[in-house]
Structure formats: C-alpha cells, structure tokens
C-alpha atoms as a PDB file:
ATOM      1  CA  UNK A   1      37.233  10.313   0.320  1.00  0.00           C
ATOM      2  CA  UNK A   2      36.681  12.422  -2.771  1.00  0.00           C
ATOM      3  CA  UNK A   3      34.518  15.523  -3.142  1.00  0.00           C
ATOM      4  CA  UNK A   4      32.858  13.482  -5.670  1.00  0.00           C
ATOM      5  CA  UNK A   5      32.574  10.357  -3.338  1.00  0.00           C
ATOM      6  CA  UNK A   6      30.482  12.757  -0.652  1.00  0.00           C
ATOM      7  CA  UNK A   7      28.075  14.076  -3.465  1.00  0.00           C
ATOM      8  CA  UNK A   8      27.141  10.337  -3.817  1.00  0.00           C
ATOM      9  CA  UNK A   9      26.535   9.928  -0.471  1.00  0.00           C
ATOM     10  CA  UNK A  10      24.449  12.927   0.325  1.00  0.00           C
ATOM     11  CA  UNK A  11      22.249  12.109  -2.608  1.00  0.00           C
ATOM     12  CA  UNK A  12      22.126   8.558  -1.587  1.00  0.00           C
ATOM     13  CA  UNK A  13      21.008   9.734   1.891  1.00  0.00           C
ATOM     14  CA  UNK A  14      18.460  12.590   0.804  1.00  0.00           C
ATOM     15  CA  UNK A  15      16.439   9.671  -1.652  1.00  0.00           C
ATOM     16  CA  UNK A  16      16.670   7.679   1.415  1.00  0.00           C
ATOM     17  CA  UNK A  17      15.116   9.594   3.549  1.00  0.00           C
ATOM     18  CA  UNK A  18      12.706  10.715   0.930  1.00  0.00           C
ATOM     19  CA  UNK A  19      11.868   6.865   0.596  1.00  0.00           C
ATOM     20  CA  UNK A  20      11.564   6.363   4.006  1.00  0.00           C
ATOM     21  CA  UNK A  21       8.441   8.939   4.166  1.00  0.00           C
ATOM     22  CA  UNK A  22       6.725   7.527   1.443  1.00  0.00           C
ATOM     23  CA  UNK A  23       6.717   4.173   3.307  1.00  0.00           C
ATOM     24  CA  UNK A  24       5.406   6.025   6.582  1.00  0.00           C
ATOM     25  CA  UNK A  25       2.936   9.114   4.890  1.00  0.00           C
ATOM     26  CA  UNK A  26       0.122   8.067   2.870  1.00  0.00           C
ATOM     27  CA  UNK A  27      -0.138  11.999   1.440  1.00  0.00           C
ATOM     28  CA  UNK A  28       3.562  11.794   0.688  1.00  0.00           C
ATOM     29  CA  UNK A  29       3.175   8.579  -1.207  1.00  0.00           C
ATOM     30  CA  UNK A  30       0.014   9.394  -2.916  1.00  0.00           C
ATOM     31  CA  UNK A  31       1.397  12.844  -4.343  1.00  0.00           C
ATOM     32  CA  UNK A  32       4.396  11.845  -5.245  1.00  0.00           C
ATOM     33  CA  UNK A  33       2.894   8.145  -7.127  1.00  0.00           C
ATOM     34  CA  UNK A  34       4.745   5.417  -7.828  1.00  0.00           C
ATOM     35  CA  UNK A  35       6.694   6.340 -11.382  1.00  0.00           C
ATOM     36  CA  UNK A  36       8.798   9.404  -8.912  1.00  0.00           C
ATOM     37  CA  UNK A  37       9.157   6.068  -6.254  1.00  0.00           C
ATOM     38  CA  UNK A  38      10.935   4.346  -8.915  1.00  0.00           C
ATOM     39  CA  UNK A  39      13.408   7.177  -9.553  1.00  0.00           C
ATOM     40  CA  UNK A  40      13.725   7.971  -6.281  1.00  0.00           C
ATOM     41  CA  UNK A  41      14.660   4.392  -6.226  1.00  0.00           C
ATOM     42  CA  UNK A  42      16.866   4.712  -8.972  1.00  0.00           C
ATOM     43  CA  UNK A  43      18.879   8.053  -7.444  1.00  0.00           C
ATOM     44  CA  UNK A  44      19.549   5.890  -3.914  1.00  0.00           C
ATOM     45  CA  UNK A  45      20.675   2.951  -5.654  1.00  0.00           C
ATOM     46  CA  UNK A  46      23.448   4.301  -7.963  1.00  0.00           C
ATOM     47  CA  UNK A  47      24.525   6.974  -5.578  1.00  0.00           C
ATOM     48  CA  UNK A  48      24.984   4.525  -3.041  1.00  0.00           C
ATOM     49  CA  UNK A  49      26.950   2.245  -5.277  1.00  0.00           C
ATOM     50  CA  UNK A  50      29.165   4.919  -6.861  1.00  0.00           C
ATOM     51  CA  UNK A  51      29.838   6.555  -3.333  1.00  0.00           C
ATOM     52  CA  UNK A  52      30.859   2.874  -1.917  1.00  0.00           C
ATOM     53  CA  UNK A  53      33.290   2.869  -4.687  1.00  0.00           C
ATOM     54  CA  UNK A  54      34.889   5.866  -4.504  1.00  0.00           C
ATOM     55  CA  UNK A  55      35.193   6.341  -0.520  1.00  0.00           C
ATOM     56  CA  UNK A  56      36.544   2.477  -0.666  1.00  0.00           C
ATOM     57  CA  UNK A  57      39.607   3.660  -3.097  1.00  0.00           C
ATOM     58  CA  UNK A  58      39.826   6.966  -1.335  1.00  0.00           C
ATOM     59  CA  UNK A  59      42.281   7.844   1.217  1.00  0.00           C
ATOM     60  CA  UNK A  60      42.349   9.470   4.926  1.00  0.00           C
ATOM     61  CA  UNK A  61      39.945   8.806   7.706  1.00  0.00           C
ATOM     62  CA  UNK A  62      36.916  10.191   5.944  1.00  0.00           C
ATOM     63  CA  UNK A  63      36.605   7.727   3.701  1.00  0.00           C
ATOM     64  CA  UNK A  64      35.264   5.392   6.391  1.00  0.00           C
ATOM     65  CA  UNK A  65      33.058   7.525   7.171  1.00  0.00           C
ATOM     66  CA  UNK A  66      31.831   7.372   3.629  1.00  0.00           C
ATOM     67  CA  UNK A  67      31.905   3.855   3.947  1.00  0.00           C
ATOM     68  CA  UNK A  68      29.674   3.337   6.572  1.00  0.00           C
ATOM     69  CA  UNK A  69      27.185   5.724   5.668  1.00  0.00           C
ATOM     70  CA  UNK A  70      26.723   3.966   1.603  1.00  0.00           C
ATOM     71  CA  UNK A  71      26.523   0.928   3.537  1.00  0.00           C
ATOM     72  CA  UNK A  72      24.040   1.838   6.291  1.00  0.00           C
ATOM     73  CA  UNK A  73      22.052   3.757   2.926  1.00  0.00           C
ATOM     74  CA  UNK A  74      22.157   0.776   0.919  1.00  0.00           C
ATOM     75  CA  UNK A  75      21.489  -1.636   3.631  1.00  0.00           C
ATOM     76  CA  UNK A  76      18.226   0.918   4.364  1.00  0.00           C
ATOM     77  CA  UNK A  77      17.347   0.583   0.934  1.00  0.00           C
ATOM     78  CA  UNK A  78      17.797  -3.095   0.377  1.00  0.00           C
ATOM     79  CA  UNK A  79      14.904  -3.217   3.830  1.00  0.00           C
ATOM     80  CA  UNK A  80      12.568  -1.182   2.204  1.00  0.00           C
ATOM     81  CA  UNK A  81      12.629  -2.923  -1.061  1.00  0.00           C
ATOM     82  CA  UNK A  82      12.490  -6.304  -0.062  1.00  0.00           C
ATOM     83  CA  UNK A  83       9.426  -5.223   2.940  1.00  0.00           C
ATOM     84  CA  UNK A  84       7.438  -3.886  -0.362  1.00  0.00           C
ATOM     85  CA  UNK A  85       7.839  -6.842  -2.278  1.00  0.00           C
ATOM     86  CA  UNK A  86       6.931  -9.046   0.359  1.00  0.00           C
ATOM     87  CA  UNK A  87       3.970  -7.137   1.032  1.00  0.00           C
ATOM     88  CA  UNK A  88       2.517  -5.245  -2.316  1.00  0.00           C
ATOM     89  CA  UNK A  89       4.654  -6.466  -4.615  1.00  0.00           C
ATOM     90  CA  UNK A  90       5.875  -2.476  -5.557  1.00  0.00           C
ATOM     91  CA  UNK A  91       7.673   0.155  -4.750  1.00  0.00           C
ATOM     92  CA  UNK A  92       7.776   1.457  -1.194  1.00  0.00           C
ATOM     93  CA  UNK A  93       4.666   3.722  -1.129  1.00  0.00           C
ATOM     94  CA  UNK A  94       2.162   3.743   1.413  1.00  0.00           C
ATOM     95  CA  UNK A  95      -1.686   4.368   0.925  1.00  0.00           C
ATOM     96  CA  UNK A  96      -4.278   5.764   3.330  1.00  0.00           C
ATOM     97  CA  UNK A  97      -5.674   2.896   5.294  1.00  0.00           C
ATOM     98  CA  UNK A  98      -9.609   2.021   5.012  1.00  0.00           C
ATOM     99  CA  UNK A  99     -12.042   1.215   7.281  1.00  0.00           C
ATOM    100  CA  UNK A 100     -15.089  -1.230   5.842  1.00  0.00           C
ATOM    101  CA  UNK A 101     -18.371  -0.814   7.306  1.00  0.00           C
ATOM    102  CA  UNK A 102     -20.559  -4.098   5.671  1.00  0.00           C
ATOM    103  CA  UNK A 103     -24.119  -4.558   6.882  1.00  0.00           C
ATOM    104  CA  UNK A 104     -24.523  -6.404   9.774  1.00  0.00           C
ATOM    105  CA  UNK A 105     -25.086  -9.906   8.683  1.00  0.00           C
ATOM    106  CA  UNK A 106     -24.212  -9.578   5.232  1.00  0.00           C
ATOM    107  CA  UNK A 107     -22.796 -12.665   3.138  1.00  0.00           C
ATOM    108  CA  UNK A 108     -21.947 -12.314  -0.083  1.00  0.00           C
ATOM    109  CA  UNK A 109     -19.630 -10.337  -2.419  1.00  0.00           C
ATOM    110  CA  UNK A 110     -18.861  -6.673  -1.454  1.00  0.00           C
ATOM    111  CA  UNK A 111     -17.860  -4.146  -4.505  1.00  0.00           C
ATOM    112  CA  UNK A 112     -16.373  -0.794  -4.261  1.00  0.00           C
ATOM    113  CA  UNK A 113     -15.981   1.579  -7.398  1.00  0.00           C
ATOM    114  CA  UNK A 114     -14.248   4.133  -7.442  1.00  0.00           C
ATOM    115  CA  UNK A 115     -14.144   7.131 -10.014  1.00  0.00           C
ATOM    116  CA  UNK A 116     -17.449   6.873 -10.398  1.00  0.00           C
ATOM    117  CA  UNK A 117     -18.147  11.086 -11.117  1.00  0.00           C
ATOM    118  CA  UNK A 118     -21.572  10.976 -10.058  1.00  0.00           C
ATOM    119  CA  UNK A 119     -21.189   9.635  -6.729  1.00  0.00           C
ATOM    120  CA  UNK A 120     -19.546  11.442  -3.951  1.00  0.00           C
ATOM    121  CA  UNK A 121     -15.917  11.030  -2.224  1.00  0.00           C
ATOM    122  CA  UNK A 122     -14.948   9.374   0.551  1.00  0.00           C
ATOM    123  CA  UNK A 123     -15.260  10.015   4.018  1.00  0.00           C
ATOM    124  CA  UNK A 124     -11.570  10.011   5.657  1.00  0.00           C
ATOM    125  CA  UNK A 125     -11.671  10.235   9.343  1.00  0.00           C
ATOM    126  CA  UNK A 126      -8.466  10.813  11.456  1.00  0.00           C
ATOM    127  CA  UNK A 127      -6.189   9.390   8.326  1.00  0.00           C
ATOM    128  CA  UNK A 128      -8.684   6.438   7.215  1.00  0.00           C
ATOM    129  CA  UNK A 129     -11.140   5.733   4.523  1.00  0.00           C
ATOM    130  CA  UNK A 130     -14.232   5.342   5.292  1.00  0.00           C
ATOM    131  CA  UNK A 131     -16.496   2.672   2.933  1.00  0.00           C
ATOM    132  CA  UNK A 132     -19.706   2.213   4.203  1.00  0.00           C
ATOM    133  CA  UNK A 133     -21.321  -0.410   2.203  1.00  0.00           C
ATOM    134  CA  UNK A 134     -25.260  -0.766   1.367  1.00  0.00           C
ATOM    135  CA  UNK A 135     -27.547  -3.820   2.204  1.00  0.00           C
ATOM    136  CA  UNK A 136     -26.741  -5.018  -1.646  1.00  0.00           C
ATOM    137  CA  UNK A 137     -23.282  -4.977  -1.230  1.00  0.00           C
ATOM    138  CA  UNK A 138     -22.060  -2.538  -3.325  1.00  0.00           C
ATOM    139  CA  UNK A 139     -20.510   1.098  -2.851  1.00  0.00           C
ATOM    140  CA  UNK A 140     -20.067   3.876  -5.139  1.00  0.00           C
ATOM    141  CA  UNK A 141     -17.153   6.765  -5.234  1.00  0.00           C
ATOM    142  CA  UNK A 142     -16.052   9.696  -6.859  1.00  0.00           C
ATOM    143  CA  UNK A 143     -12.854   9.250  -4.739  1.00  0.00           C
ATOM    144  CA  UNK A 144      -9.927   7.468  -6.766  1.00  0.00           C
ATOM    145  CA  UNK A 145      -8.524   4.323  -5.831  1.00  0.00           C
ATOM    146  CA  UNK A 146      -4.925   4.503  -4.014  1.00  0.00           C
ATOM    147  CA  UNK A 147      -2.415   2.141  -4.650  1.00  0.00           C
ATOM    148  CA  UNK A 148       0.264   1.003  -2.005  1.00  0.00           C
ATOM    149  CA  UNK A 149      -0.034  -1.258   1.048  1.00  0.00           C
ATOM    150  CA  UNK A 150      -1.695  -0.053   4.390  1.00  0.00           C
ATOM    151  CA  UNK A 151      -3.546  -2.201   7.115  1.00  0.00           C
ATOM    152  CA  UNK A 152      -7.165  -2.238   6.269  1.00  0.00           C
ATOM    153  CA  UNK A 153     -10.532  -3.586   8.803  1.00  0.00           C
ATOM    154  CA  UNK A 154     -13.463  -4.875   8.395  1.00  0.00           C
ATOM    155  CA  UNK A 155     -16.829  -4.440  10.392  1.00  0.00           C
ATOM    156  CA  UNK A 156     -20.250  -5.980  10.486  1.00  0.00           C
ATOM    157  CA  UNK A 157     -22.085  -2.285  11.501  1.00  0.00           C
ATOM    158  CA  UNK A 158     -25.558  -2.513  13.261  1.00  0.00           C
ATOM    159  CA  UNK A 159     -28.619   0.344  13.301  1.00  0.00           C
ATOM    160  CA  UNK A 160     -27.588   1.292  16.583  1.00  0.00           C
ATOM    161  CA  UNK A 161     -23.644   2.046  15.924  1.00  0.00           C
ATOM    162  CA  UNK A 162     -22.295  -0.844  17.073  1.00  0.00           C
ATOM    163  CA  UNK A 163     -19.427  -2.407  15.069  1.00  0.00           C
ATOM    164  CA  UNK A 164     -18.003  -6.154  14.791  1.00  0.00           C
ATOM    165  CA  UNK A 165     -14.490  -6.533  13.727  1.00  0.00           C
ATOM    166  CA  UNK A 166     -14.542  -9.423  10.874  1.00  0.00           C
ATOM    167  CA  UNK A 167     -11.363 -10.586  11.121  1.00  0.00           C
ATOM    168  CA  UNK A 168      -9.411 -11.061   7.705  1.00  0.00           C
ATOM    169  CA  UNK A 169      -6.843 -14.368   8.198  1.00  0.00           C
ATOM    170  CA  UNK A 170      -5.117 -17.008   5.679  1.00  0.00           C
ATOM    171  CA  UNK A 171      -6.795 -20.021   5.234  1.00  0.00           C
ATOM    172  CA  UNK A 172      -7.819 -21.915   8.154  1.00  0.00           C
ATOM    173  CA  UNK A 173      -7.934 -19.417  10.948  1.00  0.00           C
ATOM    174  CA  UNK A 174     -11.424 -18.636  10.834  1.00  0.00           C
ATOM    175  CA  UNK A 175     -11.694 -15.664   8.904  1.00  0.00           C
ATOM    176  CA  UNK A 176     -14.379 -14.005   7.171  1.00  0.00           C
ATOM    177  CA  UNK A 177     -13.004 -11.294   4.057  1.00  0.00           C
ATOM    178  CA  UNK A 178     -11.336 -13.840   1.359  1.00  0.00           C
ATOM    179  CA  UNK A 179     -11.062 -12.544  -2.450  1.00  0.00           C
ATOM    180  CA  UNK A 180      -9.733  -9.178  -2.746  1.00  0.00           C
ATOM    181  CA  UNK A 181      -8.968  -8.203  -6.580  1.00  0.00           C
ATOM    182  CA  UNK A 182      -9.097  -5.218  -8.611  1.00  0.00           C
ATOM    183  CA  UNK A 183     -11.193  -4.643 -12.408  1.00  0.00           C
ATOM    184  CA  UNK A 184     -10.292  -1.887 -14.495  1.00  0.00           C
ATOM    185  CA  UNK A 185     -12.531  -0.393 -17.036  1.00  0.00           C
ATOM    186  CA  UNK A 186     -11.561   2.871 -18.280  1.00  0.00           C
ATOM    187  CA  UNK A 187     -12.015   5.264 -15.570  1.00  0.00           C
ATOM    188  CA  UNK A 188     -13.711   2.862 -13.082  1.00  0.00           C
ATOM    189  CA  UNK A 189     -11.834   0.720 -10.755  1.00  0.00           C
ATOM    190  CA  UNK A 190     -13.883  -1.722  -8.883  1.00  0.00           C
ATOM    191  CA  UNK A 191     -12.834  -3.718  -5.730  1.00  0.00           C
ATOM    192  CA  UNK A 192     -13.924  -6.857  -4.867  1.00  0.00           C
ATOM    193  CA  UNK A 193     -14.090  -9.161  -1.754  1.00  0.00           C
ATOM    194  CA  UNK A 194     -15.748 -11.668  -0.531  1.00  0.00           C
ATOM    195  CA  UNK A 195     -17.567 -11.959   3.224  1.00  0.00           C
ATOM    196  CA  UNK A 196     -18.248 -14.887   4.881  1.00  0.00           C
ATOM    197  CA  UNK A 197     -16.936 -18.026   5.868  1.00  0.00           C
ATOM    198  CA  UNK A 198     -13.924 -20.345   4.274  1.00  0.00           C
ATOM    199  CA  UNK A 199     -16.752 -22.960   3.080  1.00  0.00           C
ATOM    200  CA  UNK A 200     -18.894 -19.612   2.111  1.00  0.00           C
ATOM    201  CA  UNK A 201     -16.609 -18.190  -0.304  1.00  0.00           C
ATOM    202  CA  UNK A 202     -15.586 -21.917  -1.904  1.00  0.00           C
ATOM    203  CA  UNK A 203     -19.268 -21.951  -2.664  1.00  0.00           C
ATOM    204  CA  UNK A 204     -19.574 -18.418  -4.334  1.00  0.00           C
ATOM    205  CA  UNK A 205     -16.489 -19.022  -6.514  1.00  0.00           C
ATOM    206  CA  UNK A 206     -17.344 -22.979  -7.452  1.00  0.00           C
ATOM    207  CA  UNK A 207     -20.898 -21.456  -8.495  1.00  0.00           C
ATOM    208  CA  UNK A 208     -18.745 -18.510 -10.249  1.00  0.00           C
ATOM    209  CA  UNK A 209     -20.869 -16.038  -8.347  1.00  0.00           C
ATOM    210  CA  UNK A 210     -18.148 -13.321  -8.370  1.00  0.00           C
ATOM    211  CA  UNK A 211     -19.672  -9.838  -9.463  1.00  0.00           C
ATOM    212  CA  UNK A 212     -17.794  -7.978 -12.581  1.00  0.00           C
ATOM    213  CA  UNK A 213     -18.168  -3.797 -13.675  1.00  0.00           C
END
C-alpha cells in the first residue's frame, strides 16, 4: 500500500466521520448547511475510490488493510446516502426536531412562517422546537426554517397543560397531520399542514381550502 494509497484513506475516513455527525447533530448539520454536505460528500467518495485502487495494486500486508478500511468507508457512505434519500430526499444532514402544540380541538390548516423579523424566535427546549400554534391556526417566527430530516410530534394542548399526541400515519391508519409542504416568498418560508381526519383533509383540498403567504 502506497503512501499515496493511505492519504486516500485517511481523508476518506475523516469526511466519514464528519458525515456521520451531521446525520446525528442538528447544530453540526445546521452550521455546516447542505452545499459543505455535498463536498464533504464529494471528498469521501473519490478518496475512497482512489484509495481502493491503489491499496488493491499495492503490495505487502498493508494493503489489506487499506482494503478493508475504503471498503468499510465506502460501504458507510453508500448507508448514509441511500438512508437520506429514502427519507429527505438530500444530503445526510440532520435538523433540530419540533414539537407542535395545535389548539385543542382544532381542524383545519395549520401555517408556520418563519423569517418573519417582527415576530420573535423559537422556543427550543432540551434540543426541540417549540411551535405553539394560535386558535386561528397560524404561527409567526423570526427563527429560520431548517432543512434536513428529524422526527417531529404533534399535540392537541388544553388550558390546563395537558397534551394529546395526534398521531401522524400514511393513509389509512387513522391519522390526523396530512399535507406538509413548504412556500417560499422572498425571505418568508411558510409551512403548511393539515389537522384532522383522512375524510377531513379530502374535503379541505377538494374545496381547495389550502392557505397560501
């Protein structure tokens, strides 16, 4: 295994690992954005390739050793890309999870915009947003909107407290969040989503009841 064969590697390894936090931290992955994801991507990818390569036409025991660890690398990689693309649809990055608090017996659309500069930020308690949404549905933010995947709930919230998980399912498991989609408009982002039953949310989007910035 050449000098230049263990360079690969370690770089291969090092963007791994780098990767690999950006999947688990939500402040790694929301500093570092998803443009230095890509070319973190980029930096594993070729590394690993050219380091596969090398230690495959190299010589003496080390070169197994090289082997194995482009493989395991590439193998890692290959995981994380295919998990992202299966859930988000982009790079491996990880957002902050959120925690929706809707009016206790609220039906109806539910929007959330963020950047608005008047408003203020977000609440985040113990790692996770908090969005506490009025009677009418609607919440505004100065906070930005983060981008990545991360297991959000949803609550029906009383006077007294108490919460009620809603539970958010695919079709035909008796859920009650349905819709979720993005609008962009300059430097407001709204998010929308639905609450209420399956035959509910038919209703609102056969009647085109959807709200819009």
């Amino acid at each position: 295994m050449t000098l230049a064969g263990i360079g690969f590697s370690t770089a291969a390894v090092g963007s791994s690992l780098v990767l690999h936090l950006s999947w688990v931290s939500p402040a790694i992955s929301q500093h570092l954005g998803v443009t230095a994801i890509k070319v973190l991507s980029v930096f594993l990818f070729w590394p690993t390739l050219a380091g596969l390569l090398l230690s495959a036409f190299g010589s003496g025991r080390m070169r197994f050793l090289g082997i194995g660890t482009t493989l395991i690398t590439g193998l890692w990689w290959f995981s994380l890309s295919m998990a992202a693309t299966i859930f988000m649809g982009a790079p491996p990055i990880a957002r902050h999870p959120t925690k929706f608090l809707i009016p206790e017996g609220y039906v109806g659309w539910v929007s959330i915009r963020y950047g608005e500069k008047d408003a203020t930020g977000l609440e985040v308690n113990n790692g996770t947003r908090i969005c506490q949404i009025t009677d009418v549905g609607l919440l505004r933010t100065s906070s930005s909107v983060e981008k990545g995947w991360a297991k959000d709930k949803y609550f029906y919230y009383s006077q007294d407290g108490s919460l009620h998980a809603l539970k958010d399912t695919a079709w035909g498991q008796g859920g009650m969040i349905w819709g979720d989609s993005y609008e962009w408009k300059q430097t407001v982002v709204a998010e929308y989503f639905y609450v209420g039953t399956e035959e509910q949310y038919h209703r609102a989007v056969t009647l085109n009841e959807n709200p819009s910035i």
